[in-house]
C-alpha atoms as a PDB file:
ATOM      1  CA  UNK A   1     -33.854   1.116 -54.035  1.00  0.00           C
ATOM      2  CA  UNK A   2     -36.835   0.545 -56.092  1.00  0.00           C
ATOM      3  CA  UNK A   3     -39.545   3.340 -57.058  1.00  0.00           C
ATOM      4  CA  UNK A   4     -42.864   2.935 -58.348  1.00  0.00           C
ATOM      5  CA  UNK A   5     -45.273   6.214 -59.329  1.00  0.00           C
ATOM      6  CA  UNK A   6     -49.044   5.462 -58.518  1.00  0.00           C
ATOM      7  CA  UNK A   7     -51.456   7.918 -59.512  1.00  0.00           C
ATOM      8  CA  UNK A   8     -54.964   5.924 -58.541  1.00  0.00           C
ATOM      9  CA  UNK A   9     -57.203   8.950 -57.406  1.00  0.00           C
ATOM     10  CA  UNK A  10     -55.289  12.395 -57.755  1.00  0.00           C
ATOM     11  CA  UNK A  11     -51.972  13.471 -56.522  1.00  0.00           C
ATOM     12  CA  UNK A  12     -49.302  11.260 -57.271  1.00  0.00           C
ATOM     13  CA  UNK A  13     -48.075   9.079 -54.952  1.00  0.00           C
ATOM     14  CA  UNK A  14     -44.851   6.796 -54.679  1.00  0.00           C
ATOM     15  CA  UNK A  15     -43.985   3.492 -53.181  1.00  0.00           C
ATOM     16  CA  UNK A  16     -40.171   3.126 -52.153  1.00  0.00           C
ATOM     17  CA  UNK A  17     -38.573  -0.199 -51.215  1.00  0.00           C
ATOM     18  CA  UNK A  18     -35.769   1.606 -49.158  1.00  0.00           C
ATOM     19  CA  UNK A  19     -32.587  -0.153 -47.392  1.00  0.00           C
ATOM     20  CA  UNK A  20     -32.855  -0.884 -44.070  1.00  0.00           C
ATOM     21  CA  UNK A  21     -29.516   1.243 -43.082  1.00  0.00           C
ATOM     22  CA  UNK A  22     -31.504   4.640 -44.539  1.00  0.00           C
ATOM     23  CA  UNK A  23     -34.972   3.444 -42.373  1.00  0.00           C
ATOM     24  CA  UNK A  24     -32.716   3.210 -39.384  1.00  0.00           C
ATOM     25  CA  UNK A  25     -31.120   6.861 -40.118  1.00  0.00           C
ATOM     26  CA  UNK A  26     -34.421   8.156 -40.454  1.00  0.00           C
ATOM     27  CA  UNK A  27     -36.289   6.616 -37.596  1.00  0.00           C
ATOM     28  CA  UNK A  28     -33.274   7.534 -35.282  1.00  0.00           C
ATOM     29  CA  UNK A  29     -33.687  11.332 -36.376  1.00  0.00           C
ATOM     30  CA  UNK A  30     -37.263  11.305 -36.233  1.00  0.00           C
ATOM     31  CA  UNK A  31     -36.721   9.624 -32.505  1.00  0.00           C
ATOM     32  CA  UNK A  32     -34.479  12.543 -31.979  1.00  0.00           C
ATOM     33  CA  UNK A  33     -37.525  15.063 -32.741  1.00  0.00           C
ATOM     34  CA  UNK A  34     -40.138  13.530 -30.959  1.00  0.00           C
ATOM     35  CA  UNK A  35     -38.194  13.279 -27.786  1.00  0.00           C
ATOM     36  CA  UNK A  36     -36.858  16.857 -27.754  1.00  0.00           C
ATOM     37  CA  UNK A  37     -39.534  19.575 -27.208  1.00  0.00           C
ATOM     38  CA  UNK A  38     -37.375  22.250 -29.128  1.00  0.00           C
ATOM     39  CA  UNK A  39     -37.124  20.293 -32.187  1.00  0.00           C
ATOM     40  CA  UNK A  40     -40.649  19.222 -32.345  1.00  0.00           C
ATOM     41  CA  UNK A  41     -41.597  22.892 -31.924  1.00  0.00           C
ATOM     42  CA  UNK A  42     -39.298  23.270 -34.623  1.00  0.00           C
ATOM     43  CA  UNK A  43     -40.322  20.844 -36.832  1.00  0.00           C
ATOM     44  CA  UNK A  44     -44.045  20.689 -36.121  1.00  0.00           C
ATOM     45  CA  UNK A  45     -45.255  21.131 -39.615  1.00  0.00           C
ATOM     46  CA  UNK A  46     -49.255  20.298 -38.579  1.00  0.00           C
ATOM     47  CA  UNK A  47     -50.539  24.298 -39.165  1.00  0.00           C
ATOM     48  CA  UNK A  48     -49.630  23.871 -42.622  1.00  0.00           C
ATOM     49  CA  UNK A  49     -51.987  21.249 -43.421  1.00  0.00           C
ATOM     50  CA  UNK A  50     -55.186  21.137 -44.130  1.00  0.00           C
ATOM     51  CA  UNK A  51     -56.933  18.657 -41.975  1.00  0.00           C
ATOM     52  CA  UNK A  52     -56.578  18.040 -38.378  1.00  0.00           C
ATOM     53  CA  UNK A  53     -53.044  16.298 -37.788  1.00  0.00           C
ATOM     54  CA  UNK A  54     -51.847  16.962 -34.104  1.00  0.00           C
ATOM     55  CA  UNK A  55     -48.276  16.436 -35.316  1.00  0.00           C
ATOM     56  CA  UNK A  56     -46.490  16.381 -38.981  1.00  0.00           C
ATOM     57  CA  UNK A  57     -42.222  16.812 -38.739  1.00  0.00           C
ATOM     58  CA  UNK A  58     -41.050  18.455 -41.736  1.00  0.00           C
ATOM     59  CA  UNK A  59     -39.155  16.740 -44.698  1.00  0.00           C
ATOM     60  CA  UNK A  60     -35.279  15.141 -43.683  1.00  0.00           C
ATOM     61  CA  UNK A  61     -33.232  15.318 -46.504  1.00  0.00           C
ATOM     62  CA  UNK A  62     -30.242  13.439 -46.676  1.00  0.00           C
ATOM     63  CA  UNK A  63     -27.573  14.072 -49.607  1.00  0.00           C
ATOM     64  CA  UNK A  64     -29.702  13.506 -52.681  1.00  0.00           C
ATOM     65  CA  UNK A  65     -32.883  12.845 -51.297  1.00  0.00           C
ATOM     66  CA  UNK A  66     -35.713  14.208 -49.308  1.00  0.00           C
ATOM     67  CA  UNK A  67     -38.349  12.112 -47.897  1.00  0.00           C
ATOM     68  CA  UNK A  68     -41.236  13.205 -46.141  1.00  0.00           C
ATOM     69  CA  UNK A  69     -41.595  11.286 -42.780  1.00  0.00           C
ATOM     70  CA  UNK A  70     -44.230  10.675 -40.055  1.00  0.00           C
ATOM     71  CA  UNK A  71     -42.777   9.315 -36.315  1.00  0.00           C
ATOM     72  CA  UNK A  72     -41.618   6.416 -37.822  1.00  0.00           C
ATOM     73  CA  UNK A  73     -41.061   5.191 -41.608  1.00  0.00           C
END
């Protein structure tokens, strides 16, 4: 996994070079929220956030990390 801070206009950002075995783990859990209405309810992070979003799913952690995902990564 590679990790590179970018900072070009405010907030920091990062750019990941993930394996593809954690982007399938992720997408298939994310797949598992947006198909269920109870754990997109549960999940649905979009009133937090300040501009219009119609749907944000909260962070998946797994072990060590925590990555903030959208439907798909």
């Amino acid at each position: 996994m590679s990790l590179k801070i970018l900072s070009p206009f405010g907030p920091k950002m990062a750019k990941l070079s993930l394996p593809k075995s954690l982007v399938a783990k992720i997408n298939q859990e994310v797949d598992k929220i947006i198909t269920s209405n109870i754990l997109s309810k549960k999940y649905n992070y979009s009133k937090k956030l300040a501009g219009e979003v119609e749907q944000e799913i909260e962070t998946v952690s797994y072990t060590h990390l925590t990555l903030p995902t959208t439907p798909y990564v």
